[in-house]
Every structure is written in C-alpha cells, then in structure tokens.
C-alpha atoms as a PDB file:
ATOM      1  CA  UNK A   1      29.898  -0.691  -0.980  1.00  0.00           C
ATOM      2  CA  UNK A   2      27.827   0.234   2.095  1.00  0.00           C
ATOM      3  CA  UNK A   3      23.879   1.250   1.597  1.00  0.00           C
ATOM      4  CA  UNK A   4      22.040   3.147   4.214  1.00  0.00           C
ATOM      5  CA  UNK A   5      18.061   2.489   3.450  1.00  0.00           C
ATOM      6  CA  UNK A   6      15.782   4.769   5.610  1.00  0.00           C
ATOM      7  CA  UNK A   7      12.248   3.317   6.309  1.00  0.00           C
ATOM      8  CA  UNK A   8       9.083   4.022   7.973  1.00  0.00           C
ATOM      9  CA  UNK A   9       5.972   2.500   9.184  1.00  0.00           C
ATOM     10  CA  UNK A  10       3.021   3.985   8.490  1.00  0.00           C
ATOM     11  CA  UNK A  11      -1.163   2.800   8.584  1.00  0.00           C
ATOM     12  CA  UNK A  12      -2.190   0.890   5.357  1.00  0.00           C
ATOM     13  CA  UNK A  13      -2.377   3.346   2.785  1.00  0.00           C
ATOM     14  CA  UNK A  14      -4.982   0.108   1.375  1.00  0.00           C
ATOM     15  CA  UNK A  15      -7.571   0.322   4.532  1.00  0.00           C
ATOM     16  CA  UNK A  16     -11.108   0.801   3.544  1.00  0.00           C
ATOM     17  CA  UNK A  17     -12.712   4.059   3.648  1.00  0.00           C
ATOM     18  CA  UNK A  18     -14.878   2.837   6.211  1.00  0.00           C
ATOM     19  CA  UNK A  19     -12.259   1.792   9.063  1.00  0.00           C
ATOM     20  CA  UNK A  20     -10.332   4.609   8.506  1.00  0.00           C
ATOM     21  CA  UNK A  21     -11.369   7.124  12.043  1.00  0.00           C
ATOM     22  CA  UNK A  22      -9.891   9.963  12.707  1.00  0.00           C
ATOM     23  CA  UNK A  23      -9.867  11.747  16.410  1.00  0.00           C
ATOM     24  CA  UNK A  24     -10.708  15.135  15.827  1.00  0.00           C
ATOM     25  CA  UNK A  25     -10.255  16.896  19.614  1.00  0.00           C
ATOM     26  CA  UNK A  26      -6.378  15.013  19.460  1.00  0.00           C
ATOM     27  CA  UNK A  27      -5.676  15.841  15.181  1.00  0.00           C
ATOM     28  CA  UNK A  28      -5.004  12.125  15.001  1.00  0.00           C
ATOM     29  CA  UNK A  29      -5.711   8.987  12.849  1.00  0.00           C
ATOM     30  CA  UNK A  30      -7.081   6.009  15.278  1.00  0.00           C
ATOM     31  CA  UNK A  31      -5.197   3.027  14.353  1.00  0.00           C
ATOM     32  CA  UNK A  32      -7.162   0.303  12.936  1.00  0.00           C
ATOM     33  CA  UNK A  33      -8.302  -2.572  14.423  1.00  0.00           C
ATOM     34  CA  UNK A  34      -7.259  -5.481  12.655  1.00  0.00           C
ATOM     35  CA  UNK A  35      -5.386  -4.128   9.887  1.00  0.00           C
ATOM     36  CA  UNK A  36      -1.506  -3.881  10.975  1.00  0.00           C
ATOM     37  CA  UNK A  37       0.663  -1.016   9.333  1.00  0.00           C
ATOM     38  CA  UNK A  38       2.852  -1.753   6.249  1.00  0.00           C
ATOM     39  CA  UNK A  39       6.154  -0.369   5.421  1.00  0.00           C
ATOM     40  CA  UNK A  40       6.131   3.350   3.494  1.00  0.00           C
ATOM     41  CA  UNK A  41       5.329   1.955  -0.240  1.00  0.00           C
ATOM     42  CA  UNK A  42       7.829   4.334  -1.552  1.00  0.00           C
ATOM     43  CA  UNK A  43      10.269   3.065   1.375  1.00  0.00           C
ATOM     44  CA  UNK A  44      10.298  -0.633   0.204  1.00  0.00           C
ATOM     45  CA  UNK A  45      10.980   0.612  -3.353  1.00  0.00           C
ATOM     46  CA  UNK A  46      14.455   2.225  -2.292  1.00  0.00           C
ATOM     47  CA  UNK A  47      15.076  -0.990  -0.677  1.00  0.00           C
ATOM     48  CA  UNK A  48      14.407  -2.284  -4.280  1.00  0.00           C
ATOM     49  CA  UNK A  49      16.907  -0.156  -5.544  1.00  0.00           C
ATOM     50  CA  UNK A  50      19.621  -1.052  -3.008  1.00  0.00           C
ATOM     51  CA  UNK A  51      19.058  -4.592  -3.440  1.00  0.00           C
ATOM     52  CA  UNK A  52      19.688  -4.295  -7.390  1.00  0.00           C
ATOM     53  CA  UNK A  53      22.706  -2.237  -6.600  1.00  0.00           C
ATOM     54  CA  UNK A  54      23.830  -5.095  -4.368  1.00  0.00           C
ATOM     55  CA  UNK A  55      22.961  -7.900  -6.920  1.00  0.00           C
ATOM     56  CA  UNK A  56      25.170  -5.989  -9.287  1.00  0.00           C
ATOM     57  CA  UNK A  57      28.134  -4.937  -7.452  1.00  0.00           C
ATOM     58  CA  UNK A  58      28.057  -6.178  -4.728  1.00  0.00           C
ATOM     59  CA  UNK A  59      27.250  -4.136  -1.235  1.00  0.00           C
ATOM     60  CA  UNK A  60      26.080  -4.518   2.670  1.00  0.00           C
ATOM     61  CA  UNK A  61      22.834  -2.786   2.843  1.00  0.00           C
ATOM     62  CA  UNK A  62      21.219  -1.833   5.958  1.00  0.00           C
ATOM     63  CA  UNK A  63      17.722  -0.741   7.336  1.00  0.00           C
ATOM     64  CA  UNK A  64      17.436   2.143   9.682  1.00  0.00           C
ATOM     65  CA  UNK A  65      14.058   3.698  11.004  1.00  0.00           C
ATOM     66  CA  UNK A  66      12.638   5.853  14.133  1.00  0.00           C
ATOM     67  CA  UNK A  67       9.919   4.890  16.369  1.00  0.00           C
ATOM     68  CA  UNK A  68       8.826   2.691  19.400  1.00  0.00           C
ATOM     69  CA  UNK A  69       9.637  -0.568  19.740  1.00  0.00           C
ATOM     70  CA  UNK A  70       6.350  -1.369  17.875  1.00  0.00           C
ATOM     71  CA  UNK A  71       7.872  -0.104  14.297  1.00  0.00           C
ATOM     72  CA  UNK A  72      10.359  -3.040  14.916  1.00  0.00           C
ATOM     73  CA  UNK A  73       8.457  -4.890  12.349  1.00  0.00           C
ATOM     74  CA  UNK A  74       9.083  -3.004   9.073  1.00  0.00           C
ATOM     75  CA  UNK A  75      12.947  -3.402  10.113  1.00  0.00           C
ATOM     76  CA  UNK A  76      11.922  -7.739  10.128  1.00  0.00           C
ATOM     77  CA  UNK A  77      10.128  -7.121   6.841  1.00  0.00           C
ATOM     78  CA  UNK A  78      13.314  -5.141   5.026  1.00  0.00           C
ATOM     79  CA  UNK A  79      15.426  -8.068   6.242  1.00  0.00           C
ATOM     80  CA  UNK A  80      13.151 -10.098   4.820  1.00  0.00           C
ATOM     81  CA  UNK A  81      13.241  -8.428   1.410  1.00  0.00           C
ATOM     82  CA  UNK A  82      17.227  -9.029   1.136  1.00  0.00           C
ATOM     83  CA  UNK A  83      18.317  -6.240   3.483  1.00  0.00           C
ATOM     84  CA  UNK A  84      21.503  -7.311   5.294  1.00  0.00           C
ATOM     85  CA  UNK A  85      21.336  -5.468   8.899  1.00  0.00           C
ATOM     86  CA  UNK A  86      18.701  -3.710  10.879  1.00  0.00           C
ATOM     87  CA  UNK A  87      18.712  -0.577  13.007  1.00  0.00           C
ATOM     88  CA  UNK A  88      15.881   0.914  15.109  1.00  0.00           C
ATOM     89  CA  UNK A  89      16.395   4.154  16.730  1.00  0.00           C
ATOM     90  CA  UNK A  90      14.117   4.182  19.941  1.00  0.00           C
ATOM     91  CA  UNK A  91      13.423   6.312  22.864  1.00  0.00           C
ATOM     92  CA  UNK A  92      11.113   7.815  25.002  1.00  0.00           C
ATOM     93  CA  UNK A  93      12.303  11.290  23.779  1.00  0.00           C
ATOM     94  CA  UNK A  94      11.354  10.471  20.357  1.00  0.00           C
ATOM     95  CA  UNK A  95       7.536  11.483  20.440  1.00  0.00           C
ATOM     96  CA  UNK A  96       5.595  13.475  18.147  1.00  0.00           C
ATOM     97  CA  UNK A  97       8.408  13.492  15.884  1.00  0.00           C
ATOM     98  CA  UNK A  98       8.319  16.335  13.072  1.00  0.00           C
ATOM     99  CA  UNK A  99       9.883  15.633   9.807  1.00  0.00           C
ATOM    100  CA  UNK A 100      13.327  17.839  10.970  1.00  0.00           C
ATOM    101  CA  UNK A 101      13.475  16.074  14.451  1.00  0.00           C
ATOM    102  CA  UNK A 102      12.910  13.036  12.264  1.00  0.00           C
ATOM    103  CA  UNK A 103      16.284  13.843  10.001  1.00  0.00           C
ATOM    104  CA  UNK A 104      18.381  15.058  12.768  1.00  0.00           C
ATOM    105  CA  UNK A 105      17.842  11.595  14.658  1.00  0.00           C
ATOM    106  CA  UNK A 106      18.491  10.029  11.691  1.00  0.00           C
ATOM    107  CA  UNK A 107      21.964  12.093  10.528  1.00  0.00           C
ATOM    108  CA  UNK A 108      23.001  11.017  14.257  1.00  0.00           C
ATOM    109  CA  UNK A 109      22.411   7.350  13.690  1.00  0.00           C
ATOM    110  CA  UNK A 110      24.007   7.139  10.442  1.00  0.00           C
ATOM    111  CA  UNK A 111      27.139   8.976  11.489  1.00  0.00           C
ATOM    112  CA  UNK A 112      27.322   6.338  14.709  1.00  0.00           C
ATOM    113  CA  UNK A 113      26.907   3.409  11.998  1.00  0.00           C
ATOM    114  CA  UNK A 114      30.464   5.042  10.205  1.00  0.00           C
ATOM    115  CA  UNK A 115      30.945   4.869   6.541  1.00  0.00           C
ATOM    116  CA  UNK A 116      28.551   4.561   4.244  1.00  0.00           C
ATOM    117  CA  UNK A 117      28.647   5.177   0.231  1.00  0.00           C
ATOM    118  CA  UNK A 118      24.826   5.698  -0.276  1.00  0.00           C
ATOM    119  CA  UNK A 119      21.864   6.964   1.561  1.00  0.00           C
ATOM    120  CA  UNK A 120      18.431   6.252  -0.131  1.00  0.00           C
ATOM    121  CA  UNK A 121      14.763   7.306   1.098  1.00  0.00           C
ATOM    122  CA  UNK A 122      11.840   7.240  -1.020  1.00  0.00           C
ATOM    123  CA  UNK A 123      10.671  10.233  -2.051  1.00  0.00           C
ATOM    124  CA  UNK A 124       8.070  10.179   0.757  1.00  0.00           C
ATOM    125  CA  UNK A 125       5.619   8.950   2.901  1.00  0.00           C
ATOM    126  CA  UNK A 126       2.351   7.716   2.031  1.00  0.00           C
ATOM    127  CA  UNK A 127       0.835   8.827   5.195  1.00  0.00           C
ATOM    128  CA  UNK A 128       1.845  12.982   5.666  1.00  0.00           C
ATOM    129  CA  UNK A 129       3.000  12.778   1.876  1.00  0.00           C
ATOM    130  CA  UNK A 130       5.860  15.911   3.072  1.00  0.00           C
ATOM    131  CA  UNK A 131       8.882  14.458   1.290  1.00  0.00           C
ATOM    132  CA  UNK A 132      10.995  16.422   3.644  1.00  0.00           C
ATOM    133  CA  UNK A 133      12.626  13.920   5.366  1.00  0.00           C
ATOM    134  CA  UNK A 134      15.275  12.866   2.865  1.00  0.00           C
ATOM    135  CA  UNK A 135      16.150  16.359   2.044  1.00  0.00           C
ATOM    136  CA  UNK A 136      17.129  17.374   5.287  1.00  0.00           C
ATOM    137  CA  UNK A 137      19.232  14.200   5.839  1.00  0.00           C
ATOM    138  CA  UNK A 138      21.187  14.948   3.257  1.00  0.00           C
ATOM    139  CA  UNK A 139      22.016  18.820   3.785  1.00  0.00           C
ATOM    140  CA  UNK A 140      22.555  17.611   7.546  1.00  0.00           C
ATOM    141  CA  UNK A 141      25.113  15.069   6.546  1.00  0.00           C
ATOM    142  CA  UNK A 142      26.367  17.855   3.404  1.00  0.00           C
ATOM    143  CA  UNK A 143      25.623  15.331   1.178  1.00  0.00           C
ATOM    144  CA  UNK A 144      24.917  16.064  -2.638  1.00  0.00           C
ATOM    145  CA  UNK A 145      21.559  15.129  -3.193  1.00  0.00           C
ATOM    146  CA  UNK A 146      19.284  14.012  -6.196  1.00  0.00           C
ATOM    147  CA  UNK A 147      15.689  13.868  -6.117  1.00  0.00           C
ATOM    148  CA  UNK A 148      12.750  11.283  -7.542  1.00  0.00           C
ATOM    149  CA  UNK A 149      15.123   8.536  -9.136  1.00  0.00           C
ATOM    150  CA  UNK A 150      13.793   6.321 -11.370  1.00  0.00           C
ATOM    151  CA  UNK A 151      16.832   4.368 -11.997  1.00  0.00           C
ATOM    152  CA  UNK A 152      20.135   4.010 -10.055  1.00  0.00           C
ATOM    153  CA  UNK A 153      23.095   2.469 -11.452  1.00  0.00           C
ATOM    154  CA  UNK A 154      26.848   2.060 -10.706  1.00  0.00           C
ATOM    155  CA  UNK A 155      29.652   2.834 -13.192  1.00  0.00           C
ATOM    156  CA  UNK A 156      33.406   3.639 -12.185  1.00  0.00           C
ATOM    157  CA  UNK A 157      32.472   4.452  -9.002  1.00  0.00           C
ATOM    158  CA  UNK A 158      29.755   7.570  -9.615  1.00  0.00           C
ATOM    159  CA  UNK A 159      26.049   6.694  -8.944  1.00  0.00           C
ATOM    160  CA  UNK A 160      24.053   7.336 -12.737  1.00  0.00           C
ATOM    161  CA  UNK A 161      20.906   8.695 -11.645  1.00  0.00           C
ATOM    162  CA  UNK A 162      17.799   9.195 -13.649  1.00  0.00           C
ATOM    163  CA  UNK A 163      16.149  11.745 -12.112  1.00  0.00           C
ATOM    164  CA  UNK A 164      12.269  12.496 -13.090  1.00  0.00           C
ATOM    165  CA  UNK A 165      11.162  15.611 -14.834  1.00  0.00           C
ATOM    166  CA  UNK A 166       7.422  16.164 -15.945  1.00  0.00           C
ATOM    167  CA  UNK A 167       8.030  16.386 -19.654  1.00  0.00           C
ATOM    168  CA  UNK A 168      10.934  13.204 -19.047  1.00  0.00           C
ATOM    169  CA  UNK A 169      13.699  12.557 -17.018  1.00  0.00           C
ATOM    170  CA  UNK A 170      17.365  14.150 -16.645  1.00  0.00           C
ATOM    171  CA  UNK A 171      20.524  12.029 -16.259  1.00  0.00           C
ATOM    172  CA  UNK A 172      22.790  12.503 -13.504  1.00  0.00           C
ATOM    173  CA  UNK A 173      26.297  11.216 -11.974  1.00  0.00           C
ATOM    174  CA  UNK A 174      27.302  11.545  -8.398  1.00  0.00           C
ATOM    175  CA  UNK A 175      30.416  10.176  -6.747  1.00  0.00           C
ATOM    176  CA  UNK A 176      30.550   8.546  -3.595  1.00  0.00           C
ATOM    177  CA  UNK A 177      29.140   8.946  -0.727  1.00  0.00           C
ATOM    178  CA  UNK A 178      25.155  10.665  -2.044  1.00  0.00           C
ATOM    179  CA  UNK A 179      21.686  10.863  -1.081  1.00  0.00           C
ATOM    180  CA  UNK A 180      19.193   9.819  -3.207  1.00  0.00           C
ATOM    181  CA  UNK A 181      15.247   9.767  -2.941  1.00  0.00           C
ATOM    182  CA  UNK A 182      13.485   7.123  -5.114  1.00  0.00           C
ATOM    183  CA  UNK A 183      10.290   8.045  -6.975  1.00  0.00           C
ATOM    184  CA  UNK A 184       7.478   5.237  -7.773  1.00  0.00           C
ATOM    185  CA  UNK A 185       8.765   5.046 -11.484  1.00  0.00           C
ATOM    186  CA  UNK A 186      11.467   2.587 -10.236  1.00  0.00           C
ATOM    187  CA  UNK A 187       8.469   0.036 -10.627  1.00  0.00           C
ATOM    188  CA  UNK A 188       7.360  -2.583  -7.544  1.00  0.00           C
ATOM    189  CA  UNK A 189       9.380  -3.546  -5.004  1.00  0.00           C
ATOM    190  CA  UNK A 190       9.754  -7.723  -5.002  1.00  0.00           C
ATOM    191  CA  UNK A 191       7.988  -9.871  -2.148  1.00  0.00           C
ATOM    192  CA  UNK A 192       9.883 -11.062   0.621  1.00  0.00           C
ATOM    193  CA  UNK A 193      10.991 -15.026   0.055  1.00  0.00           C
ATOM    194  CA  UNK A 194       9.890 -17.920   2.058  1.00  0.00           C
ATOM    195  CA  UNK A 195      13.628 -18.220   3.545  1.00  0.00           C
ATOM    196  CA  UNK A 196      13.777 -14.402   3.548  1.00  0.00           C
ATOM    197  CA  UNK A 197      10.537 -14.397   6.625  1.00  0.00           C
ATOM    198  CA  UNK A 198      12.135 -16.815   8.344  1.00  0.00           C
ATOM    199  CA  UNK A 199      15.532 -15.232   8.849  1.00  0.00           C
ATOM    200  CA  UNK A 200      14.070 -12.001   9.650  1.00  0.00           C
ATOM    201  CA  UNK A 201      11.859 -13.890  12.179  1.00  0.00           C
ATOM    202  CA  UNK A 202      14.021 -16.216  13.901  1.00  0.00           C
ATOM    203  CA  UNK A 203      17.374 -15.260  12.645  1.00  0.00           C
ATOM    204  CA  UNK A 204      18.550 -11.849  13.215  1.00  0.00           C
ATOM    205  CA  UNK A 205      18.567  -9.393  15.828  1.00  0.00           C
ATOM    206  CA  UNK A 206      17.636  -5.446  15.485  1.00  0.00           C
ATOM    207  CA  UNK A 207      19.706  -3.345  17.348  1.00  0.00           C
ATOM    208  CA  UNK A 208      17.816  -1.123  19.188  1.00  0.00           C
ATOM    209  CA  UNK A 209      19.370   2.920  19.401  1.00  0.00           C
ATOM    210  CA  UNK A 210      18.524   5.461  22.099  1.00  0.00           C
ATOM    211  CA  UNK A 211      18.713   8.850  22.412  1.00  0.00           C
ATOM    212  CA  UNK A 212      21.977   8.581  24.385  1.00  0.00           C
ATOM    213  CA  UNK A 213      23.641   5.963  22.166  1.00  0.00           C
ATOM    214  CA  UNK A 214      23.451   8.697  19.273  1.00  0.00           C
ATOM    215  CA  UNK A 215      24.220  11.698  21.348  1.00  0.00           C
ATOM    216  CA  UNK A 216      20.966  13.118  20.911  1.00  0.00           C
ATOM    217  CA  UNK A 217      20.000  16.017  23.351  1.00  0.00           C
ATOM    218  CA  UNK A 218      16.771  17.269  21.728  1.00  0.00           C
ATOM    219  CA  UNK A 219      16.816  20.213  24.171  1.00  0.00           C
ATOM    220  CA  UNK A 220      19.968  21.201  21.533  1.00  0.00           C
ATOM    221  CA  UNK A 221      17.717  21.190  18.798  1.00  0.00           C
ATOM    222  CA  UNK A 222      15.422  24.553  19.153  1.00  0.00           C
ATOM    223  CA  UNK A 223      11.910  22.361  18.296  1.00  0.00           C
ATOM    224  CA  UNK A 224       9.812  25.030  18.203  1.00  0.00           C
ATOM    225  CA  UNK A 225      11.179  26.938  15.577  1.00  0.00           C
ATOM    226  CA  UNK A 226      10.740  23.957  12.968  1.00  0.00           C
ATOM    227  CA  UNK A 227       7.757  22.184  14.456  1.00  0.00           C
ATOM    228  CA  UNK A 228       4.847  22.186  12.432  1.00  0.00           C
ATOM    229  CA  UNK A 229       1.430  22.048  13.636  1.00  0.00           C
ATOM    230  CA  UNK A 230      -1.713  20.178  12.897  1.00  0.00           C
ATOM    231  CA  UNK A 231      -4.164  23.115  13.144  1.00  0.00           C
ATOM    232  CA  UNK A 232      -6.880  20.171  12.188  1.00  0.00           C
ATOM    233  CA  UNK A 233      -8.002  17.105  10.989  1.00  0.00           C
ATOM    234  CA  UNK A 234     -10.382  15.536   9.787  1.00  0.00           C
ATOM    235  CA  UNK A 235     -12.126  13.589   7.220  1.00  0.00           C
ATOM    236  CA  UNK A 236     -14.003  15.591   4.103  1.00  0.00           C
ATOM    237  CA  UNK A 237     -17.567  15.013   3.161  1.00  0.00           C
ATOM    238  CA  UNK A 238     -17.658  13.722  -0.483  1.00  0.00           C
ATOM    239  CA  UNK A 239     -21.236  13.934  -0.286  1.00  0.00           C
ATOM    240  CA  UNK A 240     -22.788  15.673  -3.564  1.00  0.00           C
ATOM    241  CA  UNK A 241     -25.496  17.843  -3.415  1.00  0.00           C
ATOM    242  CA  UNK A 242     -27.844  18.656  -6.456  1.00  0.00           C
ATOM    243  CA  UNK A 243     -30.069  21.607  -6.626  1.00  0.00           C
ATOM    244  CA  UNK A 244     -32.857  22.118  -9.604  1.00  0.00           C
ATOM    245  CA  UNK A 245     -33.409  25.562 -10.876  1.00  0.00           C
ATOM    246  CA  UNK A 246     -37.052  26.211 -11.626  1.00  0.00           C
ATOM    247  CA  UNK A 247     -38.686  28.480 -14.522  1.00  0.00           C
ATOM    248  CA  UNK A 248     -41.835  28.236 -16.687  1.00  0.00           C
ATOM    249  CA  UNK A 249     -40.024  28.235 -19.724  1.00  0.00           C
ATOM    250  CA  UNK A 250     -36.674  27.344 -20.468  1.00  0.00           C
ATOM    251  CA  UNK A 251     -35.503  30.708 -20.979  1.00  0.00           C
ATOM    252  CA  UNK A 252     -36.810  31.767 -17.133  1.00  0.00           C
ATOM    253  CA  UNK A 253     -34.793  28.670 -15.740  1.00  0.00           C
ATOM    254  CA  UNK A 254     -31.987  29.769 -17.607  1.00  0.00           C
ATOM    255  CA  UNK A 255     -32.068  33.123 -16.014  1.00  0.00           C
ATOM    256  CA  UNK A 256     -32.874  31.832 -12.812  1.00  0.00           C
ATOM    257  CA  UNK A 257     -29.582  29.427 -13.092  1.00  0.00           C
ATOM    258  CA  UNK A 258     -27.265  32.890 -13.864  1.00  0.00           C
ATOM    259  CA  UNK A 259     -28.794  35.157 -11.155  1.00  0.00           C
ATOM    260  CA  UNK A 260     -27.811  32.134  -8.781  1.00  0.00           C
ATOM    261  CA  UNK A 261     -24.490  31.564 -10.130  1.00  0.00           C
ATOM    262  CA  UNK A 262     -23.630  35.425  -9.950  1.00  0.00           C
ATOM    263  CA  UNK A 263     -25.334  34.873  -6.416  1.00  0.00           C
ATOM    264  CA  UNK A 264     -22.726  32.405  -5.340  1.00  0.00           C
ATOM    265  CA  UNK A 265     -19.946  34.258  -6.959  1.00  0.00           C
ATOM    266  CA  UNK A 266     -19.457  31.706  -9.380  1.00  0.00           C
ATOM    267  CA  UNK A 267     -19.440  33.816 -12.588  1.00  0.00           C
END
C-alpha cells in the first residue's frame, strides 16, 4: 500500500502574543525572530494516521509539500516521525500561492509520483484555517473524498472511515485509491525518535520538484479567477472599555443606561 501525506509549514501557532507582528501596508505576518515554524498541527496528525496504517498493514508512506527551499525542514521532520520518502515541490513560479494554485501543484506532483492507494491532508491549516486545500486535491485527482476523520482503518481492502458529525460521528468505507482529511479527534501525533532525527538529518535526501518537472504552466491555470485577496490585516484590539452611567437615584441611572443602549442601537 502506497500513502501520499500532504504537509505544510506554517509560523508557530504557540508564539506569544507579543512577538507575533503583522505588516499592515504588505497584509502580511513578519516572521519571528527566533522562533522557527513547525509543521501544520493537523498535518503531523495525518502523518499519525498513515504511520498506524503502515504499522498495521504494512505501506510506503511519503511526504509531499510546496514552498521554497526553506520549507525543506517539515519534509526532515515527517521523515523523522516514520515517514518513508520526501518530496518538495519548489520553484520560483510558486509565489503567493492560493489554496487552488496550492492543489493543482499538488495533483501534478502526485500524478508524477504514479500510484498511490491513499491521499491524506489534515483538515487544515493552523495558519489561514481555509480547509480548502484537500478538497480540491481530491476533485482534481476525481477522487472520492471523506472529510474530518477521526479514525482510519483497513479491512478487505476499503478504507473504514469515521467521519465527525457534531452530535457524533458517521461510519464510512471507501475502496482504493481515496482522499481523506484528518480532524484533531485522531488524538496527538507521536514525537520523532532519537534514530528517527538522525536519519532525516544525515540520512536521506528530499527530492526537490520544479515547475517543469511536474508540467506546470501556471499561465494554464486562469489565477485570477480563483485568487483570493487579502483586503486586510491586522491584529484586533482586545482592549475593554468600561463606561459608568450616572443618576441620582437608582431609578435615573437606570433610565440613563436604556436611553444609551437604545442610543447605540443595542435594544
């Protein structure tokens, strides 16, 4: 059995509230000094599941994510978790990726890497929190897809999926080859070993994609009419502010407190 994980770095969804800066002219998050960026939470939980599936039946799983050269590290730190081979798509071509550019890169990586029984993304990213990503993989590949899996499980060669509901979850099968996005119900994702960070350090080369070694032309794909836009940014005020209503009596407080209310439009 062949597992396709897709991954993505993102900032530290754990930085402090006071190193997190924002550039407001640019709608942009300024990366943080000091603190490096993680692997997508949700992201290291499908590698969880893949990992279980292997442990159980048996299966190569593999790593795949978009980005500069930079995001090479979150492919190191899936290898380190378990994950068998490592893929990072990278060209100059692939800026200011939005989440469809993002999936149509991806379908065209995955199609060069050949057969495959199961795709898995988590259910999204911790930093734009879209969740589109997955979904458009899988109608790009025409894949049958199942959402926010809590469990994933192998029997006779169809995938049982527990899928999550808000009053419970449904129960699922899906033959071979499927697309399934992992919700944070499938509990933590396990540390990387000792021997685990050294093999992804020193033992293992990531094969790095470009455009042209997918057959990506992104003038073919008509951008504009899926891009979406960051109209702006920026970082609210959680600042309180208290105002005392004054009267001579209670009762003239009281009906100063509804005149402003009705004032503000509140009642």
């Amino acid at each position: 059995m062949n597992i396709i994980v897709c991954i993505k770095q993102i900032m530290d969804p754990e930085i402090p509230t006071g190193k997190f800066k924002i550039d407001p002219e640019a709608n942009r998050v300024i990366p943080s000094e000091g603190i490096p960026p993680v692997i997508n939470p949700f992201d290291a939980q499908a590698i969880e599941v893949a990992l279980r599936l292997k442990e159980a039946n048996g299966a190569n799983v593999t790593a795949i994510t978009v980005g500069g050269q930079d995001v090479e590290d979150v492919v190191r730190y899936a290898i380190s978790m378990g994950v068998d081979e490592g893929i990072l798509v990278s060209d100059e071509a692939f800026k200011a990726l939005n989440s469809f550019v993002t999936a149509f890169i991806l379908s065209r990586a995955i199609s060069r890497i050949g057969q495959y029984d199961l795709i898995l993304c988590g259910r999204q990213a911790a930093d734009r929190d879209a969740g589109h990503v997955g979904l458009m993989l899988g109608e790009m590949l025409n894949l049958p897809i199942i959402t926010m899996a809590k469990a994933v499980t192998l029997s006779s060669d169809k995938f049982r999926v527990e899928h999550v509901i808000t009053e419970g979850y449904q129960v699922y099968e899906v033959g071979m080859p499927a697309l399934i996005t992992i919700s944070d119900e499938i509990g933590p994702p396990r540390r990387p070993s000792g021997w685990g960070v050294i093999a992804a350090a020193m033992g293992k080369e990531i094969p790095t994609w470009s455009a042209q070694d997918i057959g990506v032309n992104l003038s073919d794909v008509d951008i504009k009419s899926v891009r979406s836009e960051t109209i702006r940014l920026f970082i609210p005020d959680s600042r309180r502010k208290g105002e005392v209503i004054q009267g001579n009596n209670v009762a003239e407080a009281s009906a100063n407190l509804m005149a402003r209310l009705r004032a503000d439009g509140i009642i």
